[in-house]
N, C-alpha and C. Protein backbone atom coordinates (compact mmCIF):
# COMPACT_ATOMS: atom_id res chain seq x y z
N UNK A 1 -0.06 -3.22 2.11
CA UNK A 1 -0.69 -2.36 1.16
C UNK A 1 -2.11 -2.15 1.60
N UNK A 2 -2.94 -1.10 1.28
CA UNK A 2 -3.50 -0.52 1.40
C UNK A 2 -4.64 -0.01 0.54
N UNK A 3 -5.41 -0.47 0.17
CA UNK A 3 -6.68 0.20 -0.79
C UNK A 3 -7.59 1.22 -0.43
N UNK A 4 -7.49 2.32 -0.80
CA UNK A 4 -8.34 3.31 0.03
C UNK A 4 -9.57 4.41 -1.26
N UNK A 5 -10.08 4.59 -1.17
CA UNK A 5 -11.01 5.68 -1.81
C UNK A 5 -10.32 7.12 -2.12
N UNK A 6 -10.26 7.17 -1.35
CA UNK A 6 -9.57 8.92 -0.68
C UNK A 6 -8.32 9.00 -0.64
N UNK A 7 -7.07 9.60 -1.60
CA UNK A 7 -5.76 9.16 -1.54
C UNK A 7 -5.46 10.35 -0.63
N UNK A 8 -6.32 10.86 -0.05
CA UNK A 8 -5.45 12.29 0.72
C UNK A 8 -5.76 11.85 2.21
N UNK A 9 -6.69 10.93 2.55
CA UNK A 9 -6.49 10.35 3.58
C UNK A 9 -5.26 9.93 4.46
N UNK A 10 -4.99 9.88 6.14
CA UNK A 10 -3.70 9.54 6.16
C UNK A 10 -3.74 8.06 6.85
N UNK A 11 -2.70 7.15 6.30
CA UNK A 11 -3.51 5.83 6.92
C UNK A 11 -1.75 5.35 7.67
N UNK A 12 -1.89 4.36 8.22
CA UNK A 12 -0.77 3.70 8.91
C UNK A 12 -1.09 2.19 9.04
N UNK A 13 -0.05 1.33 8.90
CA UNK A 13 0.11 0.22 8.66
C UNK A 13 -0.25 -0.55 9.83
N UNK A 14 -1.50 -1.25 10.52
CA UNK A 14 -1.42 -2.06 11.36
C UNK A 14 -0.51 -2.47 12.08
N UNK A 15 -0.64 -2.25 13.72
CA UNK A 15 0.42 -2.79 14.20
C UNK A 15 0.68 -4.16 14.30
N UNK A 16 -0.33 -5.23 14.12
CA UNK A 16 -0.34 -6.38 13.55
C UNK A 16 0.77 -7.13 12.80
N UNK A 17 0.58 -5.58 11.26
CA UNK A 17 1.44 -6.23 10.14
C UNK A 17 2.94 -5.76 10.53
N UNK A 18 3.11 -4.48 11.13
CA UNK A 18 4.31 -4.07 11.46
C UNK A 18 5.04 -5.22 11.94
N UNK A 19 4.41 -5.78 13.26
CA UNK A 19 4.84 -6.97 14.11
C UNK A 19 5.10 -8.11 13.17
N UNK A 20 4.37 -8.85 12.49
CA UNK A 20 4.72 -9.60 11.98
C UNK A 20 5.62 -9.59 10.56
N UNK A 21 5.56 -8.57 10.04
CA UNK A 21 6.69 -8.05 8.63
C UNK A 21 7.32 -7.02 8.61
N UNK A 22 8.37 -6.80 10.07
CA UNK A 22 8.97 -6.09 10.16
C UNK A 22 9.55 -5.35 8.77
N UNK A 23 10.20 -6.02 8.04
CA UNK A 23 11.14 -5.68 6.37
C UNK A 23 9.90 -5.62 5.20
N UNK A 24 8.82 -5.60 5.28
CA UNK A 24 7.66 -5.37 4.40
C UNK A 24 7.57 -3.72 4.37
N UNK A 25 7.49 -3.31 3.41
CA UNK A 25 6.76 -2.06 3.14
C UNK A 25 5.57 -2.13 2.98
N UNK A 26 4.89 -0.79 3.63
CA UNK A 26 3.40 -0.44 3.47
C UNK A 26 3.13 0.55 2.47
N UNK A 27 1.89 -0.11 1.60
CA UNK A 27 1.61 1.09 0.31
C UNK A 27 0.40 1.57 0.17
N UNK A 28 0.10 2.73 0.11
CA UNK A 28 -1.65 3.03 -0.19
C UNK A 28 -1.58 3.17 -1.36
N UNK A 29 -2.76 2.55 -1.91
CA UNK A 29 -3.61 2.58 -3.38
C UNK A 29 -4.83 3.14 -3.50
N UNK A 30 -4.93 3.91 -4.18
CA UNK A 30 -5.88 4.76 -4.48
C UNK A 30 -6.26 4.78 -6.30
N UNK A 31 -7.18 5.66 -6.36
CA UNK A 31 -7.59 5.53 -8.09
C UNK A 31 -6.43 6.65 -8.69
N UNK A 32 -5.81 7.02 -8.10
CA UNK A 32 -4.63 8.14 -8.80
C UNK A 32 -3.62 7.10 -8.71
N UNK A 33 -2.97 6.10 -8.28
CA UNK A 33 -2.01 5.73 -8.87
C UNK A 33 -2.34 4.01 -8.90
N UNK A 34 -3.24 3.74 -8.98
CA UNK A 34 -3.77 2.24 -9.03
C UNK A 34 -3.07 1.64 -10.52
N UNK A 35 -2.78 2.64 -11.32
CA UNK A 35 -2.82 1.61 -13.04
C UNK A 35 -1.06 1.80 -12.57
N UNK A 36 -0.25 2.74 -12.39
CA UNK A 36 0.98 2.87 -12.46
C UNK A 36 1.37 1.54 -11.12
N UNK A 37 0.83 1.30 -10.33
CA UNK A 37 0.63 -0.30 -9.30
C UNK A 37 0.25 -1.18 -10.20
N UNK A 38 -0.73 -1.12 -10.59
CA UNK A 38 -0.55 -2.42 -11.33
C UNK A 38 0.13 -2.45 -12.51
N UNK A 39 1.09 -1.87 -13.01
CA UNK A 39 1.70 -1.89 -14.59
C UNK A 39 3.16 -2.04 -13.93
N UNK A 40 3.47 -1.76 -12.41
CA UNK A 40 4.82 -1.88 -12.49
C UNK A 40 5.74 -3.15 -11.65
N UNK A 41 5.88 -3.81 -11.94
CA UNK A 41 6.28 -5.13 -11.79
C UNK A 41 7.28 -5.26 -10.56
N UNK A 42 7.57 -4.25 -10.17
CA UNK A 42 8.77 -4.27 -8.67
C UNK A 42 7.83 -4.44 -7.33
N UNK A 43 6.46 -3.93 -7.57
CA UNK A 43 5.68 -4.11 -6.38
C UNK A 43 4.56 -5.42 -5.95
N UNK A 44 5.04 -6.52 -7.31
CA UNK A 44 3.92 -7.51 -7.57
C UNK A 44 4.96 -8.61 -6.61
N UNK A 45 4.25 -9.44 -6.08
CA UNK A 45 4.87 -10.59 -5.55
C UNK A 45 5.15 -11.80 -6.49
């Protein structure tokens, strides 16, 4: 996941994290959908 300012920005997931969490999804957060992320319980660990 991803915290960014600018949700129209285009970002890509470290090849780092790729490598190491192949089966992880990558998410950008921004102030347009930050409350619907944090209110929805399928994306919390």
């Amino acid at each position: 996941m991803s915290f960014k300012w600018y949700p129209n920005r285009k970002i890509h997931a470290p090849k780092a994290w790729i490598n190491a969490y192949p089966e992880a999804s990558y998410q950008l957060i921004h102030p347009n959908n930050y409350l619907s992320w944090v209110t929805n319980s399928s994306t919390k660990s």
